[in-house]
C-alpha atoms as a PDB file:
ATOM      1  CA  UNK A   1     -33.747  32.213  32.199  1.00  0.00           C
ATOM      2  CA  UNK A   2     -36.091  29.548  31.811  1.00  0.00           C
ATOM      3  CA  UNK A   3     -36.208  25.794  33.495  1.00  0.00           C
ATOM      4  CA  UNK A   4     -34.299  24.398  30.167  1.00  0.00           C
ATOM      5  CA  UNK A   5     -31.711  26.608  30.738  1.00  0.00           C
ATOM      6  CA  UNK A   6     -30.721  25.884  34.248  1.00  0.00           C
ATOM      7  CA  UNK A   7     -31.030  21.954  33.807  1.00  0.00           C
ATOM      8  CA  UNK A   8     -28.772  21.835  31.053  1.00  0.00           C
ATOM      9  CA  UNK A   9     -26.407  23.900  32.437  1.00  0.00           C
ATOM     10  CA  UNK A  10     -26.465  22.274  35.989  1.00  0.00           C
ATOM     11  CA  UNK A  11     -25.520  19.200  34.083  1.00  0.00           C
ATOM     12  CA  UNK A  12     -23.260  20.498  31.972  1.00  0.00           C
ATOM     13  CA  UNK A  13     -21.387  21.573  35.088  1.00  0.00           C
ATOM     14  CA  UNK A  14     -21.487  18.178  36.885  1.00  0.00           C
ATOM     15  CA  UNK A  15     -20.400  16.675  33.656  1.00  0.00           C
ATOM     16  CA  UNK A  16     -17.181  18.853  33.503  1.00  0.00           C
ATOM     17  CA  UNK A  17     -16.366  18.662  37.209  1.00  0.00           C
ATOM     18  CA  UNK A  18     -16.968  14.237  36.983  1.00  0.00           C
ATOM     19  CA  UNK A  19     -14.947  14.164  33.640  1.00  0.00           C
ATOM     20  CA  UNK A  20     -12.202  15.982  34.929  1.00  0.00           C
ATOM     21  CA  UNK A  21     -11.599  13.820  37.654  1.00  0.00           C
ATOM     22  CA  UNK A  22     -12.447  10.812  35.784  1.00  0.00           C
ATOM     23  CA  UNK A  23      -9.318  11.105  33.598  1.00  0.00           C
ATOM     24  CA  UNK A  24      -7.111  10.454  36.625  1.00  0.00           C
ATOM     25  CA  UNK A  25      -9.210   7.939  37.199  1.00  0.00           C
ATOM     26  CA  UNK A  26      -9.311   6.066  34.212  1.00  0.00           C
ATOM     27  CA  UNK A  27      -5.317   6.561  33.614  1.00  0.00           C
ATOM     28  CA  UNK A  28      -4.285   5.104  37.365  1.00  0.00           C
ATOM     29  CA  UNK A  29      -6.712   2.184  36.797  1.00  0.00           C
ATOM     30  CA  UNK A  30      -9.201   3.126  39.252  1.00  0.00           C
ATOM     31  CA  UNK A  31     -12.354   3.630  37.060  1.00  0.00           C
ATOM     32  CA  UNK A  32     -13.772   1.271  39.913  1.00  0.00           C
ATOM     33  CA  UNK A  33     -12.957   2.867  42.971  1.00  0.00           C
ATOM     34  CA  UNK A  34     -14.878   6.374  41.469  1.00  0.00           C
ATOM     35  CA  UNK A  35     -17.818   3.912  40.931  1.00  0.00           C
ATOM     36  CA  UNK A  36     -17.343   2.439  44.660  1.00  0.00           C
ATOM     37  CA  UNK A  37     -17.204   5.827  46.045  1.00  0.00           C
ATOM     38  CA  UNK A  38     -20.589   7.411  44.819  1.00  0.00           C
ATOM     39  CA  UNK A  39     -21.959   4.303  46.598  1.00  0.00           C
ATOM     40  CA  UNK A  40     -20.036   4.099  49.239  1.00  0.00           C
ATOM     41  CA  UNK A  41     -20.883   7.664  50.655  1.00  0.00           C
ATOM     42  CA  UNK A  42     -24.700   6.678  50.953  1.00  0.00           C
ATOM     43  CA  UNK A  43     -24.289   5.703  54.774  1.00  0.00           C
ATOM     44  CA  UNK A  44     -22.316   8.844  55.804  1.00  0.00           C
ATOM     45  CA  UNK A  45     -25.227  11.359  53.975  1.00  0.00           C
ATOM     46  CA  UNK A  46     -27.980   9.121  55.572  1.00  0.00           C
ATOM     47  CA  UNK A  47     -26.143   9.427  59.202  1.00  0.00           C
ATOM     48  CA  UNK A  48     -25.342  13.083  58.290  1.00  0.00           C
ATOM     49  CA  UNK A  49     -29.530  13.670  58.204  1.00  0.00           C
ATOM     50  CA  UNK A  50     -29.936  11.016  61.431  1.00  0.00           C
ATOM     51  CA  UNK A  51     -27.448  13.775  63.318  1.00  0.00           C
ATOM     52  CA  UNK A  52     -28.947  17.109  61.850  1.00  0.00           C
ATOM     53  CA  UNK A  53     -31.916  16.523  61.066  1.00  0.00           C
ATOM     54  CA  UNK A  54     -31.347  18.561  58.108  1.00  0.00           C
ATOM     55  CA  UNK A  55     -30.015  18.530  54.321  1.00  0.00           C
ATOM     56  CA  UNK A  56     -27.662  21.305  54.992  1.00  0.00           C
ATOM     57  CA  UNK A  57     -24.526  20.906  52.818  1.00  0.00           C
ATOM     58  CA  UNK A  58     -22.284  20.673  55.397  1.00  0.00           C
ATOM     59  CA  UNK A  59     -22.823  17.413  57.448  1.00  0.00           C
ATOM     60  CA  UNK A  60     -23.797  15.850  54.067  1.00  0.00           C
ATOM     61  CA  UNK A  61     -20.176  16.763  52.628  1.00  0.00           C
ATOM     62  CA  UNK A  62     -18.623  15.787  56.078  1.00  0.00           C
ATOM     63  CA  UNK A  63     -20.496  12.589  56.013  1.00  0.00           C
ATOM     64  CA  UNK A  64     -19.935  11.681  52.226  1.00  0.00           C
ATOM     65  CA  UNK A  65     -16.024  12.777  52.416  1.00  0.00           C
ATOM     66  CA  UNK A  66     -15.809  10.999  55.669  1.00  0.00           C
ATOM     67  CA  UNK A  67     -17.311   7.096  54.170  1.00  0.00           C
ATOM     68  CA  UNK A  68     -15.593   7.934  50.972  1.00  0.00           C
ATOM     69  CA  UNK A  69     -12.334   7.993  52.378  1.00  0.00           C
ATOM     70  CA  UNK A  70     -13.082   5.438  54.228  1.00  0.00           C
ATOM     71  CA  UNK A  71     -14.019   3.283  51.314  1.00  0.00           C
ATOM     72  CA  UNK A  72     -10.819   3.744  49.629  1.00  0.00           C
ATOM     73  CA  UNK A  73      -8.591   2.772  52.703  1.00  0.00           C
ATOM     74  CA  UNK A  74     -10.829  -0.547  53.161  1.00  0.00           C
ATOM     75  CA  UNK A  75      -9.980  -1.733  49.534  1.00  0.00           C
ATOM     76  CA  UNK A  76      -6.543  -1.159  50.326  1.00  0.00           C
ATOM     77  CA  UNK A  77      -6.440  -3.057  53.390  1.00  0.00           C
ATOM     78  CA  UNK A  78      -8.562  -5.581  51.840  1.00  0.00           C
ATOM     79  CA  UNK A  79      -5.891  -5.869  48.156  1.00  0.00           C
ATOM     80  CA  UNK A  80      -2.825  -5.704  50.373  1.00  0.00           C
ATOM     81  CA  UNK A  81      -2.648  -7.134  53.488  1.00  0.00           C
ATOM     82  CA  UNK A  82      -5.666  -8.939  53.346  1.00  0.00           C
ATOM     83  CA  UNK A  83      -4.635 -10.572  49.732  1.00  0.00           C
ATOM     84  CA  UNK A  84      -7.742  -9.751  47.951  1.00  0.00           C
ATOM     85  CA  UNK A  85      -7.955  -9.190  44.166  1.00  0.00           C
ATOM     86  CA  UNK A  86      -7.958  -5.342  43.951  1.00  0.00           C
ATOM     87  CA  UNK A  87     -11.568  -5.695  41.799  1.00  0.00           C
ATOM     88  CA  UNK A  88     -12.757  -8.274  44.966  1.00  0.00           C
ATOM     89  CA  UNK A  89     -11.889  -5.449  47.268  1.00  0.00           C
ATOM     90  CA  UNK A  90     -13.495  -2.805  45.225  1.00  0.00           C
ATOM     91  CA  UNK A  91     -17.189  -4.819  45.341  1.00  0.00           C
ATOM     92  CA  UNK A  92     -17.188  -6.239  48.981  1.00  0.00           C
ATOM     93  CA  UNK A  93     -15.952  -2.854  50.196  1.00  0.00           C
ATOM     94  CA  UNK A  94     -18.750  -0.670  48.223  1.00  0.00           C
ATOM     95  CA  UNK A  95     -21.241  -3.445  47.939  1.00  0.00           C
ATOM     96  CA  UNK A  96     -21.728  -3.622  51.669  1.00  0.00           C
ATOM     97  CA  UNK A  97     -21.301   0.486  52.646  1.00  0.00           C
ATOM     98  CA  UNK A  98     -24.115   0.689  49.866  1.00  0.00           C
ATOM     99  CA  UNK A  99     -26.620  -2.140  51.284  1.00  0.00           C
ATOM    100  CA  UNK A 100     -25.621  -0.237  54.721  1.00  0.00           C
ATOM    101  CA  UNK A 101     -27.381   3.150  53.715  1.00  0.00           C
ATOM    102  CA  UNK A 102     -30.350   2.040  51.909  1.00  0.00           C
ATOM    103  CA  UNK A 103     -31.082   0.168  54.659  1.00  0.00           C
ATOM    104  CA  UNK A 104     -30.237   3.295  56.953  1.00  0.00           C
ATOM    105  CA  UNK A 105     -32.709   5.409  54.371  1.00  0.00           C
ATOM    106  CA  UNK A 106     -35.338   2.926  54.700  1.00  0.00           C
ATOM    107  CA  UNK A 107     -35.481   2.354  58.053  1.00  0.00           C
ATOM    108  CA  UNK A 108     -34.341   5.252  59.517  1.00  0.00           C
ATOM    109  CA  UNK A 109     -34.490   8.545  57.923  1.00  0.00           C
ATOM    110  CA  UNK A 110     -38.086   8.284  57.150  1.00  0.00           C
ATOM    111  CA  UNK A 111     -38.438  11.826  58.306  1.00  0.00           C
ATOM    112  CA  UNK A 112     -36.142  13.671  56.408  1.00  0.00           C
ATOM    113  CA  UNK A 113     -37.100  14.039  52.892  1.00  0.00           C
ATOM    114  CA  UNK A 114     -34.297  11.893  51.462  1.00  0.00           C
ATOM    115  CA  UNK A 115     -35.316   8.284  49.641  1.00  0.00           C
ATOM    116  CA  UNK A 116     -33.768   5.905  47.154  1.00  0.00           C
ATOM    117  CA  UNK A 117     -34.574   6.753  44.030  1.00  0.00           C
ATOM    118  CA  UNK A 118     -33.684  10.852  44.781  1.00  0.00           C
ATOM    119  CA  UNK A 119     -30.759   9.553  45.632  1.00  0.00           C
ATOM    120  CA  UNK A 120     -29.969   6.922  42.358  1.00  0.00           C
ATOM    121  CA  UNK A 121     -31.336   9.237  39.687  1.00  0.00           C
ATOM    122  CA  UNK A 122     -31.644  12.831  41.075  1.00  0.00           C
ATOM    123  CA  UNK A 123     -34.417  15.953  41.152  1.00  0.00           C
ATOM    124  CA  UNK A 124     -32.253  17.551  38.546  1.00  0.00           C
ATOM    125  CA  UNK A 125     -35.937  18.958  36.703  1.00  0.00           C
ATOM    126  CA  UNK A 126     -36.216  20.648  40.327  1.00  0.00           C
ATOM    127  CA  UNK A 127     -33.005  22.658  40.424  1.00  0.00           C
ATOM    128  CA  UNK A 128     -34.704  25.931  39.757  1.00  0.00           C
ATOM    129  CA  UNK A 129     -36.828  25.823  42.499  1.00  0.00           C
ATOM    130  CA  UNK A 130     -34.481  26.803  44.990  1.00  0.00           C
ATOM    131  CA  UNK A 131     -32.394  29.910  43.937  1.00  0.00           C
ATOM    132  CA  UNK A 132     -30.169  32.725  45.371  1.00  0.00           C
ATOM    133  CA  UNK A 133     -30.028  36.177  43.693  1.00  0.00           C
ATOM    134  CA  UNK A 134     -32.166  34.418  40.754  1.00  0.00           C
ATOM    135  CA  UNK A 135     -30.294  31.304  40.189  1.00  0.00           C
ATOM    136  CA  UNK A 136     -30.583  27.986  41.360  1.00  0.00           C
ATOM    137  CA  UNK A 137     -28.484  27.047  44.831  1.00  0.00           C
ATOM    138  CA  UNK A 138     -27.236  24.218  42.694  1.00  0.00           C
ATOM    139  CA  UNK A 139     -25.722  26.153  40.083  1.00  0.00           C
ATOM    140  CA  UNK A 140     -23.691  28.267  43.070  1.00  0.00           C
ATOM    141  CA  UNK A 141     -22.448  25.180  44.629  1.00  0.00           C
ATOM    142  CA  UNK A 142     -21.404  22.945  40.937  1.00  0.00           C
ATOM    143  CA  UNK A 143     -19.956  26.242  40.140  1.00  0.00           C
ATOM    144  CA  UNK A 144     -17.679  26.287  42.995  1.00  0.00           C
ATOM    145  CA  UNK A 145     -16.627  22.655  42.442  1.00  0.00           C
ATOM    146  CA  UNK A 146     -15.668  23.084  39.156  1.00  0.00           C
ATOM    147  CA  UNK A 147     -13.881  26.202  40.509  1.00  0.00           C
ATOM    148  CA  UNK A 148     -11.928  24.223  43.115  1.00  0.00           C
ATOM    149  CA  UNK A 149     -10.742  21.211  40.715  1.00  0.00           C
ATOM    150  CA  UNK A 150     -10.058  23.450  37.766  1.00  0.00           C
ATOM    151  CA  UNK A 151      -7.815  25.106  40.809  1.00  0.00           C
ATOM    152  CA  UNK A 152      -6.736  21.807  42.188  1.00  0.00           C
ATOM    153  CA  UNK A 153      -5.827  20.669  39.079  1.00  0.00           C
ATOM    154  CA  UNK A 154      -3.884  23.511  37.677  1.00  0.00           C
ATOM    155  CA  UNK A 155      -1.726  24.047  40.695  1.00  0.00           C
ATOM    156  CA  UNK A 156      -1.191  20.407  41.493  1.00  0.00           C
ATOM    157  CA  UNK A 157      -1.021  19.412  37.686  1.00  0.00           C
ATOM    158  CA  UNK A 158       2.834  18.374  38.287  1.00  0.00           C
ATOM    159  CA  UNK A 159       2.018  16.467  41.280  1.00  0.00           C
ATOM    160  CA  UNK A 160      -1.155  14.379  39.576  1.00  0.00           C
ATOM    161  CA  UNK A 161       0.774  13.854  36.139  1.00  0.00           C
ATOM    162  CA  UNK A 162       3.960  11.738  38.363  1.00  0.00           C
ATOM    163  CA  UNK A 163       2.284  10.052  40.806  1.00  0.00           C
ATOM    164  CA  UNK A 164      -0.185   9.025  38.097  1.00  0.00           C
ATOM    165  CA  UNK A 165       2.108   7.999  35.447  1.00  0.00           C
ATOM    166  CA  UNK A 166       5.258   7.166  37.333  1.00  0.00           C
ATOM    167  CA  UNK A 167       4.545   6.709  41.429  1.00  0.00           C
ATOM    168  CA  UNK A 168       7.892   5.378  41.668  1.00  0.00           C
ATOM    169  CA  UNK A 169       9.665   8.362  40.595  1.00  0.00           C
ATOM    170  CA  UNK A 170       7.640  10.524  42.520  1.00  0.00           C
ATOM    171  CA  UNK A 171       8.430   8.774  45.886  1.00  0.00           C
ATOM    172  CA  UNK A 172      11.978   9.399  44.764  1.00  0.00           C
ATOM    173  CA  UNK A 173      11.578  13.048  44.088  1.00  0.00           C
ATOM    174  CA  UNK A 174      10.003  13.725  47.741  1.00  0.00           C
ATOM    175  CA  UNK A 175       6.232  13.252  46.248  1.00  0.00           C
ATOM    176  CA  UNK A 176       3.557  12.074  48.515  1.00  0.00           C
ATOM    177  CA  UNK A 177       1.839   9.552  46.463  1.00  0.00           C
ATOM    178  CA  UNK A 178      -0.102   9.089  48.825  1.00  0.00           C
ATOM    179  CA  UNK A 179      -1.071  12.072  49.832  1.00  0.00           C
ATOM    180  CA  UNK A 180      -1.881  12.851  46.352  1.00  0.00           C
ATOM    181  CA  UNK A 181      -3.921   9.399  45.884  1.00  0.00           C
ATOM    182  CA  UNK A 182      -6.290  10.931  48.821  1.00  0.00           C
ATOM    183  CA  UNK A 183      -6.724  14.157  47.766  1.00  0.00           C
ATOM    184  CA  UNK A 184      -7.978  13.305  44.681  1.00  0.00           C
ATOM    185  CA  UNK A 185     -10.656  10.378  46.464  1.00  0.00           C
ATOM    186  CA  UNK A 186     -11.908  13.348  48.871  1.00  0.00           C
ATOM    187  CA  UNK A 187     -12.190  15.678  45.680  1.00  0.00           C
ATOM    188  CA  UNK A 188     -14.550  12.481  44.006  1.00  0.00           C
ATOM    189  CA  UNK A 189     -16.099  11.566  47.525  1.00  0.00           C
ATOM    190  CA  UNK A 190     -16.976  15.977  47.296  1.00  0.00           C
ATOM    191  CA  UNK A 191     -18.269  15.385  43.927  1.00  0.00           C
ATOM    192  CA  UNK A 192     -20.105  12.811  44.359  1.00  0.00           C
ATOM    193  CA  UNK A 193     -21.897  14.377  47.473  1.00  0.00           C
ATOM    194  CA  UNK A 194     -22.575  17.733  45.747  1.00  0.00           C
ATOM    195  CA  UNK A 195     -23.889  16.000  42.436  1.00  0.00           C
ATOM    196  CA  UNK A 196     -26.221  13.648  44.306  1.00  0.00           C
ATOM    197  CA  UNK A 197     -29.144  15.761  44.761  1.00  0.00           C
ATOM    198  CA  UNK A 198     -28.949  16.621  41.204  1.00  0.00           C
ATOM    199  CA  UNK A 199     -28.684  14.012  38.721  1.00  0.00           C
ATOM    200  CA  UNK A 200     -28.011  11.366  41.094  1.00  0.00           C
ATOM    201  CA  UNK A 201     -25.202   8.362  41.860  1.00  0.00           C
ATOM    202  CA  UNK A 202     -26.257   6.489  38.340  1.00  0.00           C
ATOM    203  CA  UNK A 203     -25.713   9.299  36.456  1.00  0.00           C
ATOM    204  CA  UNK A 204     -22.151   9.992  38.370  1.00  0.00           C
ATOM    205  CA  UNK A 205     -21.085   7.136  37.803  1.00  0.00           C
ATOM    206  CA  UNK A 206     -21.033   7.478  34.090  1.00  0.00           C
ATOM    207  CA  UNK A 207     -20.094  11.040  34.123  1.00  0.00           C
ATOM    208  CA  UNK A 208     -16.932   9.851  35.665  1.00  0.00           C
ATOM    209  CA  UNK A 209     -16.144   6.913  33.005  1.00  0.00           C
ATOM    210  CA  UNK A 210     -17.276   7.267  30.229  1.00  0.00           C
ATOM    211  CA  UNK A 211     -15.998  11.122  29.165  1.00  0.00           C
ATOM    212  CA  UNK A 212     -12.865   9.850  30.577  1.00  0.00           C
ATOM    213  CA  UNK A 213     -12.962   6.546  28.809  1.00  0.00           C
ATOM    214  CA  UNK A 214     -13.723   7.725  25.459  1.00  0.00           C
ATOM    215  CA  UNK A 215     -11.201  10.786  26.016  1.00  0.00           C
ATOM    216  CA  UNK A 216      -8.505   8.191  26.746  1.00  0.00           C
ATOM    217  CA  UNK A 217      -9.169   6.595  23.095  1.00  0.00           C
ATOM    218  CA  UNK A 218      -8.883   9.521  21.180  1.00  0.00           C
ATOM    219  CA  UNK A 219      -5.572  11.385  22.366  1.00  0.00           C
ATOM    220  CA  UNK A 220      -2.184  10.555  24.329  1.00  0.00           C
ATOM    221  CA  UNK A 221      -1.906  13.412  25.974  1.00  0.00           C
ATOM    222  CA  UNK A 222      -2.874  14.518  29.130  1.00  0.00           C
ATOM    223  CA  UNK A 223      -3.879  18.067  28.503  1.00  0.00           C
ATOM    224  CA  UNK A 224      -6.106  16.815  25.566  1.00  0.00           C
ATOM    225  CA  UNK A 225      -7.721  14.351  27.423  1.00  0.00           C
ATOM    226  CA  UNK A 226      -8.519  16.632  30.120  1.00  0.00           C
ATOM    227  CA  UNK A 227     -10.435  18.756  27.615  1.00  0.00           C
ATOM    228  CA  UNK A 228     -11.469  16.210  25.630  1.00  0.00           C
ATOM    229  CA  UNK A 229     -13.705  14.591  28.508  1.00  0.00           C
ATOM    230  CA  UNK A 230     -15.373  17.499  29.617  1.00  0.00           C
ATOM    231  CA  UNK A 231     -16.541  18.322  26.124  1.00  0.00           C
ATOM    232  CA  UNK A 232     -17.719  15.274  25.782  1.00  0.00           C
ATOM    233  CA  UNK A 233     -19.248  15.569  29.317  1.00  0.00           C
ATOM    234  CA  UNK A 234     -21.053  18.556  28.436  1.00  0.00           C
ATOM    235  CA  UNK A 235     -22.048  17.392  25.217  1.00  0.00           C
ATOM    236  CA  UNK A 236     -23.839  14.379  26.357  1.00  0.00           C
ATOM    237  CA  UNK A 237     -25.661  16.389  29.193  1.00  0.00           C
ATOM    238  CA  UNK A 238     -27.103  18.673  26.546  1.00  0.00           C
ATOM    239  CA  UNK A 239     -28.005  16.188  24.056  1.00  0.00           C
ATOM    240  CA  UNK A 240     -29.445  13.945  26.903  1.00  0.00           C
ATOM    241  CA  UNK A 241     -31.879  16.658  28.257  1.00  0.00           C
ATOM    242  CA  UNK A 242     -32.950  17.230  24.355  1.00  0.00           C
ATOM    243  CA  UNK A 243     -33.379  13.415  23.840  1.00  0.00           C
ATOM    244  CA  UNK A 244     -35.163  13.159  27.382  1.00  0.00           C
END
């Protein structure tokens, strides 16, 4: 298979996994938060290389997860019972986690091969130099993603459509809105993580909206939308790398 080949389909595959979640994004109002997360994770992947000295996947995706989380419980505390406009608490909680690992990065972490701009915009023209049983590690490890939100979705689809559309109701049916509210910020804060090395936190940011956004335009269902966005996803990867 040659370089082309591998790009596009590397971000094809971050385009799906991002638009999928991005949808239940968009429809709970919390377009934001996805773009506060892929920020906010920078400190816990820097302090993930401080402690291993390594880019293993592991400490990176227990770092990310970890400051992701931890994102979206500060904007809570900071919208209600701190009184902050929601949007306030979005930018002074990501703004600040953000600042916190560049300056980590650029202070710090000098050793480890890890800088600002891989981590903004991504080495995804390098994804085919590191393969396993002839294709790129990258590919394995989007694959798997996909594998595990297609999965989450499909078995937890009654779960997201309530406590998206009706919260309420689903407290009043024995739903954890909560606990579904957090499992789908750990499955972005996983994302994000995975999709960093590849195309970057720029690039899933829009991944995230826009599919989503424009999805949300064009149909009211859910279903349709879900489809919608990653077809638009992958369509914009491919004619990106073309236009690139």
């Amino acid at each position: 298979m040659s370089d082309a080949f591998w790009i596009i389909l590397t971000g094809s595959l971050v385009a799906a996994t991002s638009g999928l979640l991005g949808c239940f994004l968009v429809l709970r109002k919390m377009a934001l938060v996805g773009d506060a997360i892929s920020h906010a994770v920078l400190p816990g992947i820097a302090i993930a290389f401080l402690i291993s000295g390594s880019r293993s996947s592991v400490p990176m995706l227990l770092g990310a997860a970890a400051f992701g989380l931890f994102c979206t419980v500060l904007i809570e505390v900071f919208s209600k019972r701190a009184r902050v406009q929601e949007d306030a608490a979005i930018g002074i909680s990501f703004t600040w986690l953000f600042a916190i690992g560049v300056i980590l990065i650029t202070f710090f972490a000098d050793k480890v091969d890890l800088d600002q701009e891989c981590v903004l915009y991504g080495e995804i023209a390098f994804v085919g130099f590191e393969t396993w049983l002839g294709i790129p590690v990258a590919v394995w490890t989007l694959g798997v993603l996909l594998i595990f939100i297609l999965a989450m979705i499909g078995l937890g689809y009654k779960g997201l459509f309530i406590t998206t559309f009706d919260p309420e109701y689903a407290t009043t049916l024995g739903i954890s809105v909560a606990g579904w509210h957090y499992l789908l910020m750990s499955s972005v804060s996983v994302t994000t993580v995975f999709t960093f090395e590849s195309v970057g936190a720029i690039l899933v940011v829009a991944f995230l909206i826009i599919p989503a956004a424009t999805a949300y335009l064009l149909t009211h269902k859910l279903k349709t939308m879900l489809l919608l966005a990653t077809l638009i996803g992958i369509t914009s990867s491919i004619l990106g790398y073309y236009l690139a």
